[in-house]
N, C-alpha and C. Protein backbone atom coordinates (compact mmCIF):
# COMPACT_ATOMS: atom_id res chain seq x y z
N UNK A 1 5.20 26.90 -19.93
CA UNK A 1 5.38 26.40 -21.28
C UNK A 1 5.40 24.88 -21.25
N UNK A 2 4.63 24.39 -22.12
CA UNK A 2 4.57 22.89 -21.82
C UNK A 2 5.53 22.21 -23.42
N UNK A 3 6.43 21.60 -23.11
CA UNK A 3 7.18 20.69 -24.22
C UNK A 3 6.45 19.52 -25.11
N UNK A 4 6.32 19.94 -26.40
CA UNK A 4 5.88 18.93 -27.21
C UNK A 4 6.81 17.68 -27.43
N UNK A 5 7.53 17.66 -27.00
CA UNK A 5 8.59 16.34 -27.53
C UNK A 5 9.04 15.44 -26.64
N UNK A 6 7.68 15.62 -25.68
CA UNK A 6 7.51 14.74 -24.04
C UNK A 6 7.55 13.06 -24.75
N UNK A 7 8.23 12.40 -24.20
CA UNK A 7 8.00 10.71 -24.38
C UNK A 7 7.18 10.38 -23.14
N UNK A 8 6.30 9.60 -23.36
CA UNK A 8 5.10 9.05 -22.47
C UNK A 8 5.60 8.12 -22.14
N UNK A 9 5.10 7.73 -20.67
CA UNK A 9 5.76 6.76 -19.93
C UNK A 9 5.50 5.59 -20.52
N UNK A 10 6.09 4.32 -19.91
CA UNK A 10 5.34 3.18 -19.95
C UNK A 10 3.86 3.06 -19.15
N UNK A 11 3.35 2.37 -20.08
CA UNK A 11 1.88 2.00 -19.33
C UNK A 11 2.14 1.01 -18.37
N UNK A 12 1.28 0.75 -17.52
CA UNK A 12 1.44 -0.77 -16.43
C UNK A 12 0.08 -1.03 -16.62
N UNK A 13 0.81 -2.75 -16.36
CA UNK A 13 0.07 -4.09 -16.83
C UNK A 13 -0.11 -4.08 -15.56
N UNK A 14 -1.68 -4.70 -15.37
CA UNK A 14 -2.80 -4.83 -14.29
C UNK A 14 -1.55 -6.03 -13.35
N UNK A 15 -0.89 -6.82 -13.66
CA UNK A 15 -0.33 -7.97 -13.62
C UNK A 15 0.99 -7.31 -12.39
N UNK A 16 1.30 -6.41 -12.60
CA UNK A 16 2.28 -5.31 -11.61
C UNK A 16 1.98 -5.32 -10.43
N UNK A 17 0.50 -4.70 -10.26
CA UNK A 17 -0.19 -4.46 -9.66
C UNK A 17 -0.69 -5.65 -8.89
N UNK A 18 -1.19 -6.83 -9.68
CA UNK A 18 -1.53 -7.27 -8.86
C UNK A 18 -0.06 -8.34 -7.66
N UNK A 19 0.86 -8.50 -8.60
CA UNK A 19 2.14 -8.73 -7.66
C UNK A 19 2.37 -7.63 -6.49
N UNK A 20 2.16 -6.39 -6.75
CA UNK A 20 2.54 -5.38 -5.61
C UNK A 20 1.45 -6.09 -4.30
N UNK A 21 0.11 -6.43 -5.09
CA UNK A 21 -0.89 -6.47 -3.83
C UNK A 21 -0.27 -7.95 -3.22
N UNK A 22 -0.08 -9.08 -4.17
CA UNK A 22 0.29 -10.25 -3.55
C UNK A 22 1.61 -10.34 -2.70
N UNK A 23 2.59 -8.86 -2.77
CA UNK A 23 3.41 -8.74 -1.79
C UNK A 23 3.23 -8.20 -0.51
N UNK A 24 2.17 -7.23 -0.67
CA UNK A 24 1.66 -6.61 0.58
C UNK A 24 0.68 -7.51 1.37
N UNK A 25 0.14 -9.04 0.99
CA UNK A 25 -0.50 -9.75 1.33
C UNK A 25 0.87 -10.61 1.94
N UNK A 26 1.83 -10.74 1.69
CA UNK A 26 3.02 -11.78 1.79
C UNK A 26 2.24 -13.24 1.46
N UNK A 27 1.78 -12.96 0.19
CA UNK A 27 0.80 -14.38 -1.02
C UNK A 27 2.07 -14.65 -1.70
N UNK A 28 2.72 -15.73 -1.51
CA UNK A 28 3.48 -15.97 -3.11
C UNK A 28 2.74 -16.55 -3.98
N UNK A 29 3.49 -16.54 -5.60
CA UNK A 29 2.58 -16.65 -6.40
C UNK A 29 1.91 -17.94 -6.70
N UNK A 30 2.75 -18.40 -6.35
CA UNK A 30 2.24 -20.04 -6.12
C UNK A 30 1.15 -20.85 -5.14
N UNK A 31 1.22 -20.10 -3.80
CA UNK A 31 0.13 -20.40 -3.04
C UNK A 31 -1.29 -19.47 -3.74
N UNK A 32 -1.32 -18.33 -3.96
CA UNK A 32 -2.33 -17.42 -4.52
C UNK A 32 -2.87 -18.05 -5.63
N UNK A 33 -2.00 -18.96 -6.72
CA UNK A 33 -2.51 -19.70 -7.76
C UNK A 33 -3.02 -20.73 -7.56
N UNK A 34 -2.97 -21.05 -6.46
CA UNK A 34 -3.52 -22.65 -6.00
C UNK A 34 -4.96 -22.26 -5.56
N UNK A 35 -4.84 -21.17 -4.71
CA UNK A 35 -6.15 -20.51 -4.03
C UNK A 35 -7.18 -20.57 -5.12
N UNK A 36 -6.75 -19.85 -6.61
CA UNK A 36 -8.04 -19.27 -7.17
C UNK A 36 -7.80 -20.37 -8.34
N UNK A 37 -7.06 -21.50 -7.88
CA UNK A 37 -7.14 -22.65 -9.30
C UNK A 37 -6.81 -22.41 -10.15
N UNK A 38 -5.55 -22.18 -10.21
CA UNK A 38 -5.02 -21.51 -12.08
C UNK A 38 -3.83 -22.21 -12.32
N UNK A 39 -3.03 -22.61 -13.02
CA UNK A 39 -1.45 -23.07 -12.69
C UNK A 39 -0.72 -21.66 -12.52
N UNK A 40 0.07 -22.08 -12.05
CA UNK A 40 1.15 -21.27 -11.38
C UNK A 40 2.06 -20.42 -12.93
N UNK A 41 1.61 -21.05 -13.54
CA UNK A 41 2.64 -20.45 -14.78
C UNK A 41 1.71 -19.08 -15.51
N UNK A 42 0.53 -20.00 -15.55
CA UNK A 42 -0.43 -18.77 -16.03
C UNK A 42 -0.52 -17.09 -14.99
N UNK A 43 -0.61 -17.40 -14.40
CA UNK A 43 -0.72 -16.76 -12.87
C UNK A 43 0.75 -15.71 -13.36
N UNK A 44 2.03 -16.35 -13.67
CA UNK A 44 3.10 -15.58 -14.20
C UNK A 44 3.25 -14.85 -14.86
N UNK A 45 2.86 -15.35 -16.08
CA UNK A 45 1.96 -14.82 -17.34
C UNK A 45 1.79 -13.54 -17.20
N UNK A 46 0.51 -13.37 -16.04
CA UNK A 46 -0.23 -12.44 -16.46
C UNK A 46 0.73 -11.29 -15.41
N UNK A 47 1.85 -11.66 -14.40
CA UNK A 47 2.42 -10.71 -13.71
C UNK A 47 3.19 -10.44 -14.16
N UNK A 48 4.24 -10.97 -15.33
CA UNK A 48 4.66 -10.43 -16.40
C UNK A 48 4.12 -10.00 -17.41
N UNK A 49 3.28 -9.72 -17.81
CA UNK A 49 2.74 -8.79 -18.79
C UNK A 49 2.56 -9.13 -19.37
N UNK A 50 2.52 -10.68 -19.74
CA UNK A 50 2.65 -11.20 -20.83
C UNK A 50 1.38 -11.86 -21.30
N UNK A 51 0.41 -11.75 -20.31
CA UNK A 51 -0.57 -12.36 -20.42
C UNK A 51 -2.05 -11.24 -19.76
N UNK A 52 -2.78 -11.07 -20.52
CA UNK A 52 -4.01 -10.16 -20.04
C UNK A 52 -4.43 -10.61 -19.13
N UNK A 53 -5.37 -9.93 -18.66
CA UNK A 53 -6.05 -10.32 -17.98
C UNK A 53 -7.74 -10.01 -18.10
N UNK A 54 -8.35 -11.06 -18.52
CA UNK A 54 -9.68 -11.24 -19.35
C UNK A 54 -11.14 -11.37 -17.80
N UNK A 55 -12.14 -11.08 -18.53
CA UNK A 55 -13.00 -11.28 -17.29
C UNK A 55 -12.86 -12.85 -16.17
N UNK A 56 -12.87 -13.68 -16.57
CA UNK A 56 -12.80 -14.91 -15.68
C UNK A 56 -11.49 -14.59 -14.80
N UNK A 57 -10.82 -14.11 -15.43
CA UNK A 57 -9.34 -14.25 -14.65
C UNK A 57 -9.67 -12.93 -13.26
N UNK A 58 -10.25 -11.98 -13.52
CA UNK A 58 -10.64 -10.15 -12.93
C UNK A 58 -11.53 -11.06 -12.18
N UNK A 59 -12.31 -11.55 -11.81
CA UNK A 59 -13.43 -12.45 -11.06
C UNK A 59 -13.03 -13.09 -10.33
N UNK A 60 -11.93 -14.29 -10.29
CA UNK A 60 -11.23 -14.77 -9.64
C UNK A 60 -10.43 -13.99 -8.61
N UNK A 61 -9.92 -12.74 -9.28
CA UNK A 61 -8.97 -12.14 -8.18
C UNK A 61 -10.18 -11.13 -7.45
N UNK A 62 -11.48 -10.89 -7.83
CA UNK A 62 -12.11 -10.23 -7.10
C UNK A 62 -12.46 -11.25 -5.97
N UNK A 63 -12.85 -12.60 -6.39
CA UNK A 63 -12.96 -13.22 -5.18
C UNK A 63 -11.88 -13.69 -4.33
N UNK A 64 -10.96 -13.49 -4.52
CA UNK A 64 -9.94 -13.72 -3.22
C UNK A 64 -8.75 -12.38 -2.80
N UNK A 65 -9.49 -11.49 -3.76
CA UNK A 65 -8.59 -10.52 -2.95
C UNK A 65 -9.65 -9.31 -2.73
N UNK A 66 -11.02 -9.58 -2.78
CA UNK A 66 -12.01 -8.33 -2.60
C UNK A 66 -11.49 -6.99 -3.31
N UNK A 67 -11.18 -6.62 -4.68
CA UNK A 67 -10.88 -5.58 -5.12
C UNK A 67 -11.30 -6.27 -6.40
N UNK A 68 -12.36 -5.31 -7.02
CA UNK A 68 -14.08 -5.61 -7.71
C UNK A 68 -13.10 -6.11 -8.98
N UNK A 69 -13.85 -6.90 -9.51
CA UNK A 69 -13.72 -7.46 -11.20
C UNK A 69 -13.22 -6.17 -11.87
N UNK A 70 -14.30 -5.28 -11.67
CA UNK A 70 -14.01 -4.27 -12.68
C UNK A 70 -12.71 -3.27 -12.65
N UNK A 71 -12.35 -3.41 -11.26
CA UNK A 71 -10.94 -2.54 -11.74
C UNK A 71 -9.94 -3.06 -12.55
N UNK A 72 -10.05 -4.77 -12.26
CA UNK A 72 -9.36 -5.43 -13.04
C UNK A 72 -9.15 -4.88 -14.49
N UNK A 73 -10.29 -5.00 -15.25
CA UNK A 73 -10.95 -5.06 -16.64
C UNK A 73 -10.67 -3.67 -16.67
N UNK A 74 -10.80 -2.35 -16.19
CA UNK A 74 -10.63 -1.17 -16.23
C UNK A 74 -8.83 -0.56 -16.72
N UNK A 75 -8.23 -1.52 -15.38
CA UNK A 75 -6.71 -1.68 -15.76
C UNK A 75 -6.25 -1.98 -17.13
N UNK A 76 -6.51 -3.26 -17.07
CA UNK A 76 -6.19 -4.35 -18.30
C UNK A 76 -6.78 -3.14 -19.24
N UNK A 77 -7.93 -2.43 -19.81
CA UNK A 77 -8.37 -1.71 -21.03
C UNK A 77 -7.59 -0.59 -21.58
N UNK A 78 -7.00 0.24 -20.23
CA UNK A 78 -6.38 1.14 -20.22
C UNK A 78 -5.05 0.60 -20.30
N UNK A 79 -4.23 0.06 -20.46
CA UNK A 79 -3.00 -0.49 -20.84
C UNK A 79 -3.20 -1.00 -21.98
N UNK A 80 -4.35 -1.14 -22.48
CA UNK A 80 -4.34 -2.02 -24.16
C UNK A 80 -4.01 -0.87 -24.77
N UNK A 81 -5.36 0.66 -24.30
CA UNK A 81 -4.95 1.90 -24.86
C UNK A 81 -3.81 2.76 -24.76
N UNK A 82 -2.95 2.63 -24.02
CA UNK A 82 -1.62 2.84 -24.17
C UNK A 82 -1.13 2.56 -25.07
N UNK A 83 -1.06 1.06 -24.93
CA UNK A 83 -0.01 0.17 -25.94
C UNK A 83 -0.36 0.57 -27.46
N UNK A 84 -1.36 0.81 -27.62
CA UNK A 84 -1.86 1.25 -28.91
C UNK A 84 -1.74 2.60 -29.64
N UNK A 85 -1.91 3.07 -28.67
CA UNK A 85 -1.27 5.04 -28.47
C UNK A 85 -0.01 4.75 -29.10
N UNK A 86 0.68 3.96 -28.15
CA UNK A 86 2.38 4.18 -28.09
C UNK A 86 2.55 3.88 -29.72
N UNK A 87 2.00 3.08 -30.18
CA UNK A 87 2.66 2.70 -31.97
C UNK A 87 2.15 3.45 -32.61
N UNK A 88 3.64 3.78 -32.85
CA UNK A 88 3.76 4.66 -34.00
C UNK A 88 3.14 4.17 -35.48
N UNK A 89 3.15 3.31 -35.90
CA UNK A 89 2.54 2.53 -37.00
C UNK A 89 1.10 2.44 -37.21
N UNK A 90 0.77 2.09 -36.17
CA UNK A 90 -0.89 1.98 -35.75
C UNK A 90 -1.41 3.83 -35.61
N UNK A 91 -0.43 4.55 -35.38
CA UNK A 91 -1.32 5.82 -35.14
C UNK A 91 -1.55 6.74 -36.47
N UNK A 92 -0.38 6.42 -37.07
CA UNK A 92 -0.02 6.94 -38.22
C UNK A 92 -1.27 6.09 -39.33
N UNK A 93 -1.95 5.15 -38.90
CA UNK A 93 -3.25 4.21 -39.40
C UNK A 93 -4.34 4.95 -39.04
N UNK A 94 -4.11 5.22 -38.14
CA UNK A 94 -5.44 6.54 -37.42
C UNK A 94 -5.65 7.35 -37.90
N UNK A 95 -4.38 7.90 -38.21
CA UNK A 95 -4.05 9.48 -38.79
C UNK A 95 -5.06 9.02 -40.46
N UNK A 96 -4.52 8.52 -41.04
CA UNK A 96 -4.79 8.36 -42.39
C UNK A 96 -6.19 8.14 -42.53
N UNK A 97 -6.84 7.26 -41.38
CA UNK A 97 -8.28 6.78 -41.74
C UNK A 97 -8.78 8.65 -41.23
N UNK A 98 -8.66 8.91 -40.29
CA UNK A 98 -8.91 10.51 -40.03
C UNK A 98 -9.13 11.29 -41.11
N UNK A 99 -8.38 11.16 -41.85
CA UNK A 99 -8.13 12.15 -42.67
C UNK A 99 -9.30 11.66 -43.92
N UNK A 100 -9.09 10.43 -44.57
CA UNK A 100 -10.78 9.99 -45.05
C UNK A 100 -11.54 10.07 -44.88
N UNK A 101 -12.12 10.05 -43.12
CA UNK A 101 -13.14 10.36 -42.94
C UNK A 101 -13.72 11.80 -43.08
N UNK A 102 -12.93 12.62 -42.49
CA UNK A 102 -13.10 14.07 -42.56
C UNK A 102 -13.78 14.54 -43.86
N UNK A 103 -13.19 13.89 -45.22
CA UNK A 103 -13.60 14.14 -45.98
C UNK A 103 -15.10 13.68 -46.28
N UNK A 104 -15.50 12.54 -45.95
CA UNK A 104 -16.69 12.22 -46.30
C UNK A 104 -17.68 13.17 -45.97
């Protein structure tokens, strides 16, 4: 029997991820930001979540950490669609345009 009244996890920001890898590299974030030319704050940014991570930025970390642009961009897309899932406001916007369309 599967439960309808499951709460969905949090999604993770590509930015997690890429701190997990810059720990298993023993990169702090500051030398790693110097590497691929970014300031160090931006570089934060984006390992707090707070900041996407857009193609130039997925390119950069493909070139210094050999793990392709595109998983980057793959990550980062699939956490937008989460975040978007998760609101309730925004779905309940879905719901309604749904229901217009159907009719047409």
């Amino acid at each position: 029997m599967i439960a309808n009244n499951l709460i969905s996890f949090e999604p993770t920001h590509p930015g997690e991820l890429l701190l997990d890898e810059l720990q298993c590299r023993e990169l702090s974030q500051a030398k790693f930001a110097s590497q691929i030319g970014v300031k160090p704050s931006l570089l934060n940014e984006i390992i707090k979540g707070k900041r996407s991570v857009n193609a130039e930025m997925a390119l950069l970390f493909e070139a210094a950490l050999g793990i392709s642009a595109n998983i980057w961009i793959k990550l980062q897309n699939e956490y937008n669609l989460q975040k978007a899932k998760s609101d309730a406001s925004f779905m309940s916007r879905l719901a309604a345009i749904r229901r217009i369309a159907a009719v047409l």
